[in-house]
Protein backbone atom coordinates (compact mmCIF):
# COMPACT_ATOMS: atom_id res chain seq x y z
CA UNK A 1 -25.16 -9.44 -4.18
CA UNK A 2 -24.02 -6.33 -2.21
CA UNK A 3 -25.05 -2.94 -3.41
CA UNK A 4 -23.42 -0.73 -6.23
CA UNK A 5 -20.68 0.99 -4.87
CA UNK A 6 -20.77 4.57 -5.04
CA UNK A 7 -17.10 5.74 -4.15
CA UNK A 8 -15.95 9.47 -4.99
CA UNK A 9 -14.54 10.27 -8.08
CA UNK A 10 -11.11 11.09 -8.86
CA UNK A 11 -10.03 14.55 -9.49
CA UNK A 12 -8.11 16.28 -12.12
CA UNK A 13 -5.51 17.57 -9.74
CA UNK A 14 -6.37 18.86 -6.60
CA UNK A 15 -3.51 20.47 -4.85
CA UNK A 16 -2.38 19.43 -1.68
CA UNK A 17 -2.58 22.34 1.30
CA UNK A 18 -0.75 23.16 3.84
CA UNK A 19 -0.75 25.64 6.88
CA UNK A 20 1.36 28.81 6.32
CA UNK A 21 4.58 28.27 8.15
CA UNK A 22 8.06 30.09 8.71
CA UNK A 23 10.87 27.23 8.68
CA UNK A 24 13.18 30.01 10.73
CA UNK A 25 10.30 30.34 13.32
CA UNK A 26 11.16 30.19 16.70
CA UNK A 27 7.56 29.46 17.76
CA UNK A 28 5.16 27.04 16.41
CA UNK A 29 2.39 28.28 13.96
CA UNK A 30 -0.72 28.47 16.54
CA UNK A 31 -3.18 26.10 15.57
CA UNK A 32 -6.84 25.70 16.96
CA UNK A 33 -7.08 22.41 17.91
CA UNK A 34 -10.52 20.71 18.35
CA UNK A 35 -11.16 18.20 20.78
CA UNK A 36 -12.53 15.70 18.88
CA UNK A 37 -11.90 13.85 15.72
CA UNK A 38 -13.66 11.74 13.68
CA UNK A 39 -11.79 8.05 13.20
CA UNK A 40 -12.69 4.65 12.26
CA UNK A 41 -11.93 2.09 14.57
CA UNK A 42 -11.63 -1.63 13.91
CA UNK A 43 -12.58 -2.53 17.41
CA UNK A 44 -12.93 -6.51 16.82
CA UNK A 45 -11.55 -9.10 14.34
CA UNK A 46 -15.08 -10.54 13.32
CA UNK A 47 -15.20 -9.07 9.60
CA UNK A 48 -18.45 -7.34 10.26
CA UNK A 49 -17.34 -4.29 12.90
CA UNK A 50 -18.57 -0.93 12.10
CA UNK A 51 -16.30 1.00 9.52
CA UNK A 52 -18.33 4.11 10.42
CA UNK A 53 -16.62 7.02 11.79
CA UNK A 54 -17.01 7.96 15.48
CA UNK A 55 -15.78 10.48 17.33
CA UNK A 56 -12.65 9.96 19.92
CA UNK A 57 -10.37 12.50 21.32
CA UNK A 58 -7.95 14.10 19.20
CA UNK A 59 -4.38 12.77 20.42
CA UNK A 60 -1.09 14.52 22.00
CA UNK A 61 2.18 14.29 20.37
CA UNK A 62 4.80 14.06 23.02
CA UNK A 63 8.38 15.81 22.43
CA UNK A 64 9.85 13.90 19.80
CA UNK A 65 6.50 13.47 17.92
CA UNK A 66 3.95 15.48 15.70
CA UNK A 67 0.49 15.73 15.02
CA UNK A 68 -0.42 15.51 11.47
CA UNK A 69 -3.99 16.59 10.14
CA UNK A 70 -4.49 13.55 7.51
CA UNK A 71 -5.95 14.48 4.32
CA UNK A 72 -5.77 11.04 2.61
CA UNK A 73 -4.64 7.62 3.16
CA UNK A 74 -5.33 4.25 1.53
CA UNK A 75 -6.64 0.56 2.41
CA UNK A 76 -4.18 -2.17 1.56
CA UNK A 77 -4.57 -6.08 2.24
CA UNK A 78 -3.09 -6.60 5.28
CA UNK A 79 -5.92 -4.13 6.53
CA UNK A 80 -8.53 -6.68 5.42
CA UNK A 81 -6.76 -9.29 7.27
CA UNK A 82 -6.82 -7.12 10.29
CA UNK A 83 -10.43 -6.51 10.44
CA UNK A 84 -11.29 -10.28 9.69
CA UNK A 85 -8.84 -11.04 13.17
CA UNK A 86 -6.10 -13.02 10.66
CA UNK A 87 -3.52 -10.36 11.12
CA UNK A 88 -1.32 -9.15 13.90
CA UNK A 89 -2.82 -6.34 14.56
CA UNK A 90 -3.55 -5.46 17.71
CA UNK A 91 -7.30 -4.84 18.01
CA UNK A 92 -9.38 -2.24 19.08
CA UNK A 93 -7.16 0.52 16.93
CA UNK A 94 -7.44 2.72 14.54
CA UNK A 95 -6.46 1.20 11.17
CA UNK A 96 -4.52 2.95 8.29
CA UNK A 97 -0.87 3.05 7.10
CA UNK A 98 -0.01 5.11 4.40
CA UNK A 99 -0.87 8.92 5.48
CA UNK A 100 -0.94 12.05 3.82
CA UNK A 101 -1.19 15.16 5.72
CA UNK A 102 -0.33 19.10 7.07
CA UNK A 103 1.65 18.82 10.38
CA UNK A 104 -0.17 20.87 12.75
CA UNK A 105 1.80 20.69 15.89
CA UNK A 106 5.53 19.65 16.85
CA UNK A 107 6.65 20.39 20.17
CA UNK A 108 10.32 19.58 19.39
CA UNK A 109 10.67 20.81 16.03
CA UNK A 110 8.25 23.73 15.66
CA UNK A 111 10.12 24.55 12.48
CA UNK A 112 7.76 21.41 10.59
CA UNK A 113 4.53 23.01 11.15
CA UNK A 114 2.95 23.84 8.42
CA UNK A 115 4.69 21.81 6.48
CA UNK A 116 3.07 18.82 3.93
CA UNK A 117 3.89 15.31 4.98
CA UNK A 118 3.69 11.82 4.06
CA UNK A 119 4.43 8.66 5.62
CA UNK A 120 4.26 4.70 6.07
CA UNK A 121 4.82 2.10 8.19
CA UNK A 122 6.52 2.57 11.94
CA UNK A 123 4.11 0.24 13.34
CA UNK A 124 0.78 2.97 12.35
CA UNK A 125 -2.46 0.60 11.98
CA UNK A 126 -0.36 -2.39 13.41
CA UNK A 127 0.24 -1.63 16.92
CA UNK A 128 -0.60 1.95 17.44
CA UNK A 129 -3.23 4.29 16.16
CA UNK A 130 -3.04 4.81 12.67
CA UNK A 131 -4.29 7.30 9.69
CA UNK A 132 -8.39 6.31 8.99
CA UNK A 133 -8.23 9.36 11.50
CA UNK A 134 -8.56 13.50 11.26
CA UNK A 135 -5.58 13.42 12.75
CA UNK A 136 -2.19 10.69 13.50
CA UNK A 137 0.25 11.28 16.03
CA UNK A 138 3.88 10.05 14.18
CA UNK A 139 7.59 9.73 15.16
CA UNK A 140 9.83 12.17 13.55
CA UNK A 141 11.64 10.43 11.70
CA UNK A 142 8.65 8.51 9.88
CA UNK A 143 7.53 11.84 8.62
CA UNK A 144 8.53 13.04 5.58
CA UNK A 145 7.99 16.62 4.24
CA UNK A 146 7.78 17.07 0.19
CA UNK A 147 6.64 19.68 -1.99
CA UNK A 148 4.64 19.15 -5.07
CA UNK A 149 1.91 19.64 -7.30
CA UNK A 150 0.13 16.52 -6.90
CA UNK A 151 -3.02 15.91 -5.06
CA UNK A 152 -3.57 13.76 -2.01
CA UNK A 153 -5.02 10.91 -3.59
CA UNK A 154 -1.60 10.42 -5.66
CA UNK A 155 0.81 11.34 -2.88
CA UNK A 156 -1.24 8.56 -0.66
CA UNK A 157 -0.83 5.88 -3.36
CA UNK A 158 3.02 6.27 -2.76
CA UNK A 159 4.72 5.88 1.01
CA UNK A 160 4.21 2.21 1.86
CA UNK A 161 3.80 0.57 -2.03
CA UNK A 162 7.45 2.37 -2.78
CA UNK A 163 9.11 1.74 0.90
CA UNK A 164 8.16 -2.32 0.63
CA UNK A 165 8.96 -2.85 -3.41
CA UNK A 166 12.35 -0.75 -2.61
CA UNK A 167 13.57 -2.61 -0.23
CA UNK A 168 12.84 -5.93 -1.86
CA UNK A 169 14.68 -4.74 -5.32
CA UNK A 170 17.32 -4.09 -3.25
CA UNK A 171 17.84 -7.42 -1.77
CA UNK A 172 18.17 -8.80 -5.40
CA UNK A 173 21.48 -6.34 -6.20
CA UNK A 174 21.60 -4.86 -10.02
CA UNK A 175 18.84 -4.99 -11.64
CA UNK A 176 19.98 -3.52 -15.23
CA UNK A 177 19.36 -6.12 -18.01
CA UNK A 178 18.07 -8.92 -15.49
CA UNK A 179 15.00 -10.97 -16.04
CA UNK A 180 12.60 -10.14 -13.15
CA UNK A 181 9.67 -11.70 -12.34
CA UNK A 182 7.33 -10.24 -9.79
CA UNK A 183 4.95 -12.52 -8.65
CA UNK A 184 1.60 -10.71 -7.35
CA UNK A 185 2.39 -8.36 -9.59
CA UNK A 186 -0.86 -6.19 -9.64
CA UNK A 187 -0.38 -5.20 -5.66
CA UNK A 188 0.39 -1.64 -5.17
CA UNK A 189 3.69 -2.86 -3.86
CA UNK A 190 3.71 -4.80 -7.16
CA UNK A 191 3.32 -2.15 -9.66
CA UNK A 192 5.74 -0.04 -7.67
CA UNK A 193 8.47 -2.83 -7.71
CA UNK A 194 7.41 -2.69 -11.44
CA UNK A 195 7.71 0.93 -12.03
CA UNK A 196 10.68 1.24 -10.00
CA UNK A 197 12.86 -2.00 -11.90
CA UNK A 198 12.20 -0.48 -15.03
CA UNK A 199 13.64 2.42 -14.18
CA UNK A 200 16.77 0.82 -13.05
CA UNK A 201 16.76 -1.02 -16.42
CA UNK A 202 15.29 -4.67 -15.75
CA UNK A 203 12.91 -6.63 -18.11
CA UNK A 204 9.58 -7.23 -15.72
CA UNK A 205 7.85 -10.42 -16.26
CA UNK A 206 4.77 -9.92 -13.93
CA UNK A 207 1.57 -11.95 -12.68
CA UNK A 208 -2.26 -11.88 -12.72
CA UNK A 209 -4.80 -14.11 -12.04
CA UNK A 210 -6.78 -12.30 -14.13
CA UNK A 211 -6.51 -12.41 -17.84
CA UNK A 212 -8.69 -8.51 -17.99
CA UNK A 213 -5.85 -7.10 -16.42
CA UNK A 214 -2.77 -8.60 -18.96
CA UNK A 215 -3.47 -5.50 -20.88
CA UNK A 216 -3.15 -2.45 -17.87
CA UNK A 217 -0.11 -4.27 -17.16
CA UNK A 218 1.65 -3.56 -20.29
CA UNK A 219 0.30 -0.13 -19.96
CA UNK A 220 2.05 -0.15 -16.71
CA UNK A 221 5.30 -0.84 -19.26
CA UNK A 222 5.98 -4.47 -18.14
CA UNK A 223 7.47 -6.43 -20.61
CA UNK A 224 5.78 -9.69 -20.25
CA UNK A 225 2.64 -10.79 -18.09
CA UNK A 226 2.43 -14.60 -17.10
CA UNK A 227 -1.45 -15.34 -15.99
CA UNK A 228 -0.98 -17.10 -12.46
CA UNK A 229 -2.63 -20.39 -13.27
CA UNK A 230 -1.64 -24.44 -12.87
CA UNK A 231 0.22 -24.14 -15.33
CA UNK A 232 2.22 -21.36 -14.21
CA UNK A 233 5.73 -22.62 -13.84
CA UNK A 234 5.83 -23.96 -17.22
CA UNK A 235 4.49 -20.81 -18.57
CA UNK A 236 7.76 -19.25 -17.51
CA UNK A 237 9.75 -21.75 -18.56
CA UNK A 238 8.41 -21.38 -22.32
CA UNK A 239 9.08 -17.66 -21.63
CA UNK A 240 12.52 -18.17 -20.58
CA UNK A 241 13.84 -22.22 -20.97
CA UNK A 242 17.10 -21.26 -18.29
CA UNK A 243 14.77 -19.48 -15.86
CA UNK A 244 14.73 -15.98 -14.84
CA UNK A 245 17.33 -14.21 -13.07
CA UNK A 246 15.62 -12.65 -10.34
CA UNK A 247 12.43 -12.97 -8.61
CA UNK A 248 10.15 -11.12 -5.77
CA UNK A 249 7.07 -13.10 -4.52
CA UNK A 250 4.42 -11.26 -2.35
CA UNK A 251 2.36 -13.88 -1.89
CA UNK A 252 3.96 -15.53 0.28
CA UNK A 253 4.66 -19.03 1.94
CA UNK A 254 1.87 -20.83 0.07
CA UNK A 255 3.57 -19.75 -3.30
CA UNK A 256 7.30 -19.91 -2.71
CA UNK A 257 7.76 -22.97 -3.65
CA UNK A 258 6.49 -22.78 -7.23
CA UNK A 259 8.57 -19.31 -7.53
CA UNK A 260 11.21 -20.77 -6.89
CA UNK A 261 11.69 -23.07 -9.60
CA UNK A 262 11.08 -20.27 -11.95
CA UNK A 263 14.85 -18.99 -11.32
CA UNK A 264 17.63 -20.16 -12.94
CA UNK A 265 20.98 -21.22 -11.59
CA UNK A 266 22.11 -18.53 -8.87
CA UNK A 267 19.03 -16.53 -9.22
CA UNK A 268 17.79 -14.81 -6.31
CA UNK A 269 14.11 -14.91 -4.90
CA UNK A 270 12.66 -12.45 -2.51
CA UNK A 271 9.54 -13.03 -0.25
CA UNK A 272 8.22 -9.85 0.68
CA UNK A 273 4.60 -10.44 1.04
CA UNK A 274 1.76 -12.53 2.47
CA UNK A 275 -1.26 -12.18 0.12
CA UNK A 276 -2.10 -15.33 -1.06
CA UNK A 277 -1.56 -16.74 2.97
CA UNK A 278 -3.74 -13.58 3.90
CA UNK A 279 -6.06 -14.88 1.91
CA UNK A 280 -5.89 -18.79 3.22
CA UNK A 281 -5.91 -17.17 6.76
CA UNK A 282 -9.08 -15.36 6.01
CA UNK A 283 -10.94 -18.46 4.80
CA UNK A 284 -9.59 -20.73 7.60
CA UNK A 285 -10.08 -18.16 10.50
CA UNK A 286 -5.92 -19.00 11.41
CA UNK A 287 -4.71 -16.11 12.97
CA UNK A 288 -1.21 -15.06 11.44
CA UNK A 289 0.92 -15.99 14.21
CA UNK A 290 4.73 -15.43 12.72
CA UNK A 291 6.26 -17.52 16.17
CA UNK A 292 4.83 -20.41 14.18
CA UNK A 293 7.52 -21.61 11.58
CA UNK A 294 5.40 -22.50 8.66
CA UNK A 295 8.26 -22.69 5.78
CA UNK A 296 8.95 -26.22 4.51
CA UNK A 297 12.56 -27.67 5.22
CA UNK A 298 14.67 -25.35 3.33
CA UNK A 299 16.26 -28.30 2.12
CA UNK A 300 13.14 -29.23 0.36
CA UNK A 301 12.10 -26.01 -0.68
CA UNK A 302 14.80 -24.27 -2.49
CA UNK A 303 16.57 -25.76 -5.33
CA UNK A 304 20.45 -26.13 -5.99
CA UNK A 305 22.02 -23.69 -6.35
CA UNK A 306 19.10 -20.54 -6.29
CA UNK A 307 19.15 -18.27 -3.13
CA UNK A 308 16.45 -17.12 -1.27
CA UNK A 309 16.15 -13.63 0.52
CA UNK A 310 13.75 -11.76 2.39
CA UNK A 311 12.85 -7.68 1.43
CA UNK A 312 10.56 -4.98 2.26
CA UNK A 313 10.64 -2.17 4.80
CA UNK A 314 13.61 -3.31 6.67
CA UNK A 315 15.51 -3.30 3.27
CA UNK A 316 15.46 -0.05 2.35
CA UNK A 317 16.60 3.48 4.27
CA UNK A 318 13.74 5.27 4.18
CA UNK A 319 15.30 8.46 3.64
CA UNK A 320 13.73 11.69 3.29
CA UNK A 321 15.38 12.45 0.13
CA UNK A 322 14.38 8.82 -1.03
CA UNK A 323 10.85 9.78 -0.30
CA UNK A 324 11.20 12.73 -2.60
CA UNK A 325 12.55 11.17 -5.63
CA UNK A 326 9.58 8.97 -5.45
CA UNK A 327 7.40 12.19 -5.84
CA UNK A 328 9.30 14.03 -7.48
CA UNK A 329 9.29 10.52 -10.22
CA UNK A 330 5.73 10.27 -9.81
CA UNK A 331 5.16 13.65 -10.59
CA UNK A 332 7.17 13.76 -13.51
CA UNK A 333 5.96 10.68 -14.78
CA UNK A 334 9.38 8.90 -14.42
CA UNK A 335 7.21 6.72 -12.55
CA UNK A 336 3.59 5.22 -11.90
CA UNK A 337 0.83 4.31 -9.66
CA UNK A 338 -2.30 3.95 -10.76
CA UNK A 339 -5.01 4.53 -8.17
CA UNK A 340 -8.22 2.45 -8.83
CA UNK A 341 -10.61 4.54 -6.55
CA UNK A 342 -11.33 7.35 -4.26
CA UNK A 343 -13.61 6.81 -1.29
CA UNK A 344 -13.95 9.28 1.93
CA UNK A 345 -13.82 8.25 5.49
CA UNK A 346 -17.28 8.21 5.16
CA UNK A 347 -17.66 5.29 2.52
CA UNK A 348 -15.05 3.37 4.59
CA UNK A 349 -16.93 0.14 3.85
CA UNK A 350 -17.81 0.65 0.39
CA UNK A 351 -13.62 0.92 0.03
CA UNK A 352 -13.11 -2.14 1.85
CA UNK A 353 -15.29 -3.31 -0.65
CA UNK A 354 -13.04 -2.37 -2.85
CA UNK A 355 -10.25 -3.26 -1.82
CA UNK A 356 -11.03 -7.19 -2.00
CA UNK A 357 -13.15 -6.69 -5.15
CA UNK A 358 -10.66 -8.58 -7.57
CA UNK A 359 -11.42 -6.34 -10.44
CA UNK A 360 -9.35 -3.86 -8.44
CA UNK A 361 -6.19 -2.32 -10.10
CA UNK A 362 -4.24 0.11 -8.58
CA UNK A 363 -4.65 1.85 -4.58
CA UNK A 364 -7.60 2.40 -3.18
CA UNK A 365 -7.64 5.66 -1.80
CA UNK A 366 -9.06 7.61 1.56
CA UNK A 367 -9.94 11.03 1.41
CA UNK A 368 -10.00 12.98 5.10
CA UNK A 369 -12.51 16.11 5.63
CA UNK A 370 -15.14 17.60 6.40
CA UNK A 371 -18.36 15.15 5.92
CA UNK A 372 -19.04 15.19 2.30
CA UNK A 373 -23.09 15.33 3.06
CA UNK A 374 -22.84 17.90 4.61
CA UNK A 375 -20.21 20.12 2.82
CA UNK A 376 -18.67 19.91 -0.47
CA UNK A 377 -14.86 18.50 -0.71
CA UNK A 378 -12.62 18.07 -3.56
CA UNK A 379 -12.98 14.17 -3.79
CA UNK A 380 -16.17 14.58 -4.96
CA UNK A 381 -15.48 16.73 -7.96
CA UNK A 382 -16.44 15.87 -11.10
CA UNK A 383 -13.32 14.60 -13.40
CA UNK A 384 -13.04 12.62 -16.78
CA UNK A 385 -11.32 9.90 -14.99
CA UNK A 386 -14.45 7.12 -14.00
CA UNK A 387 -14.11 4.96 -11.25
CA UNK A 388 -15.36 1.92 -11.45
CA UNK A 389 -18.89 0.62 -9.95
CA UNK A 390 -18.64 -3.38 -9.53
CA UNK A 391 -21.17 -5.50 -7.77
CA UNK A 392 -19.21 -7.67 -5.68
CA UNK A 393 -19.77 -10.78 -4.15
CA UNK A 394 -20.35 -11.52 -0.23
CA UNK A 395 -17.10 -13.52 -0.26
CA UNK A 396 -14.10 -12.62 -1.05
CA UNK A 397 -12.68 -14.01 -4.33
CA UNK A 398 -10.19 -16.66 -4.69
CA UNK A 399 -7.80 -13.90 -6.19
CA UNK A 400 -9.04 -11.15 -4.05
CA UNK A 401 -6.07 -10.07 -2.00
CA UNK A 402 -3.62 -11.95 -4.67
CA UNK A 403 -4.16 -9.26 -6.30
CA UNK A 404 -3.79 -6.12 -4.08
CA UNK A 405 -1.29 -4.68 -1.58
């Protein structure tokens, strides 16, 4: 068995900071930039490179780009994948998607300096550099500035889970008074195509592999949890005898099929994620390799009558004040995202950990600072919220990245 994890614990509410900033400026705020940065690197697909920090040279944004000083950002599935060599990642890089952060320097728009930013997707931790870094150079236009009173950890738990479960809910048209199942549903794309549904007025059927977790997800507010067994598509049918009206799988090819006969007549199903084929990929040591058509004959696949539709990033706009009503939501409470845990770049391992540790529920969370041995930082502060200590296993569960983002 590995060691106890020891990640950081979650605070009550440490406010996010920014750099003071004029938005009528003509000149950018001046900022002292070191040379260096600390960053972890993922520099080969083996499943056992270093996830210790090391220093590299801090990065220059070029005229339509900024250079954000991360102070949190998360590890999701496809991450995993990445570092086991499954994904398509393009290795050596700097891992790391989601990204919170103070935008430090903007040579075209010195007006955003200063400002608090958050951000997802654009290819970060994919095929460029990405946010397990002091600092991120990002586009423009994937940078998003809000203003609120939540801490980092909770503003990192939202950019990519929100971006990917919004554009899938919006491949499946109104939502209000449909049956929708979500199939992976304790992702963090999961519970924030949960979160978000309800809001629009759906009754949320989703999934688990693991019976524990049946009871967070009606905390969540699902209506109805199906445990993702054998016996699965006959669960749903006792639940609903016609089907359900709408579906979103994130698990991914290996799944579809079964999801698909849980819809009834013109239902719509979309497949957003990969988790379950992450997780086949990982065992097998395939290499995802999307030039490869891997679907069954669709005439095989997908019954009479039911459509099928593809979601995600590319399905919704991404706009800055879309960003901010997920906040501002979160914030209020409108909506929810748990995190499970709080780790610093430091303890990048022990989140990995984490992160495949079935048990999981919620985002797993990276803190960016100063080194917490060394100096104290606010994701170390003591809090009433626990986080969780598992012992985990040396392999990954069978349910392991079922049942994260």
């Amino acid at each position: 068995m590995l060691a106890e994890l020891t990640p950081a614990r979650l605070p009550e509410r440490p406010l996010a900071k920014t750099l003071t900033a004029d938005p009528d400026a003509a000149r950018p705020v001046q900022y002292d930039r070191p040379e260096t940065m600390l960053a972890v690197v993922v520099r080969e697909g083996s499943g056992k490179t270093s996830l210790q920090p090391e220093r590299m040279p801090v990065p220059t944004p070029g005229s339509d780009q900024v250079l954000v000083r991360v102070q949190a950002t998360s590890v999701i599935s496809s991450e995993i994948a990445s570092r086991e060599g499954v994904s398509t990642a393009t290795l050596p890089l700097i891992l790391g998607n989601d990204f919170v952060g103070t935008v430090v320097e903007a040579p075209g728009a010195p007006s955003m300096v200063g400002r608090l930013v958050v951000g997802a997707y654009g290819g970060y931790g994919y095929t460029r550099p990405g946010a397990w870094a002091e600092f991120i150079v990002v586009d423009q236009p994937d940078v998003f500035s809000v203003e609120t009173e939540l801490g980092v950890e909770a503003l990192a738990a939202i950019p990519g889970s929100f971006t990917a479960a919004s554009g899938a809910l919006r491949s499946l048209g109104d939502l209000a008074g449909k049956r929708l199942l979500i199939r992976g549903g304790t992702s963090g794309v999961g519970l924030a195509a949960a979160t978000l549904a309800l809001d629009q007025g759906a009754h949320v059927i989703s999934t688990t592999r693991d019976p524990s977790k049946v009871e967070k997800l009606l905390a969540h507010g699902v209506h109805d949890v199906v445990i993702d067994d054998d016996d699965f598509t006959a669960q749903v049918r006792r639940l609903f005898p016609l089907g359900v009206d709408l579906a979103v799988d994130l698990l991914g090819v290996d799944s579809l099929r079964e999801t698909l006969r849980c819809v009834q007549e013109f239902g719509i199903v979309c497949i957003t994620g990969l988790l379950r084929d992450q997780t086949k990929s990982i065992r097998s040591r395939e290499r995802e390799d999307r030039s490869i058509p891997l679907f069954p004959h669709p005439m095989d696949l997908i019954p009479p009558t039911v459509r099928l539709t593809v979601g995600g990033v590319d399905g919704t706009a991404r706009t800055p004040d879309l960003m901010r009503q997920w906040v501002a939501g979160v914030q209020s409470g409108r909506y929810r995202i748990p995190v499970d845990s709080v780790f610093t770049l430091h303890q990048m391992e022990q989140a990995h950990r984490r992160r495949s540790d079935p048990a999981a529920f919620g985002k797993v969370i990276v803190t960016v600072g100063d080194d917490p041995r060394t100096t104290s930082s606010s994701s170390t502060s003591s809090t009433s919220t626990e986080v969780p200590q598992p012992e985990l296993a040396t392999e990954p569960g069978d349910s392991a990245h079922e049942n994260q983002e």
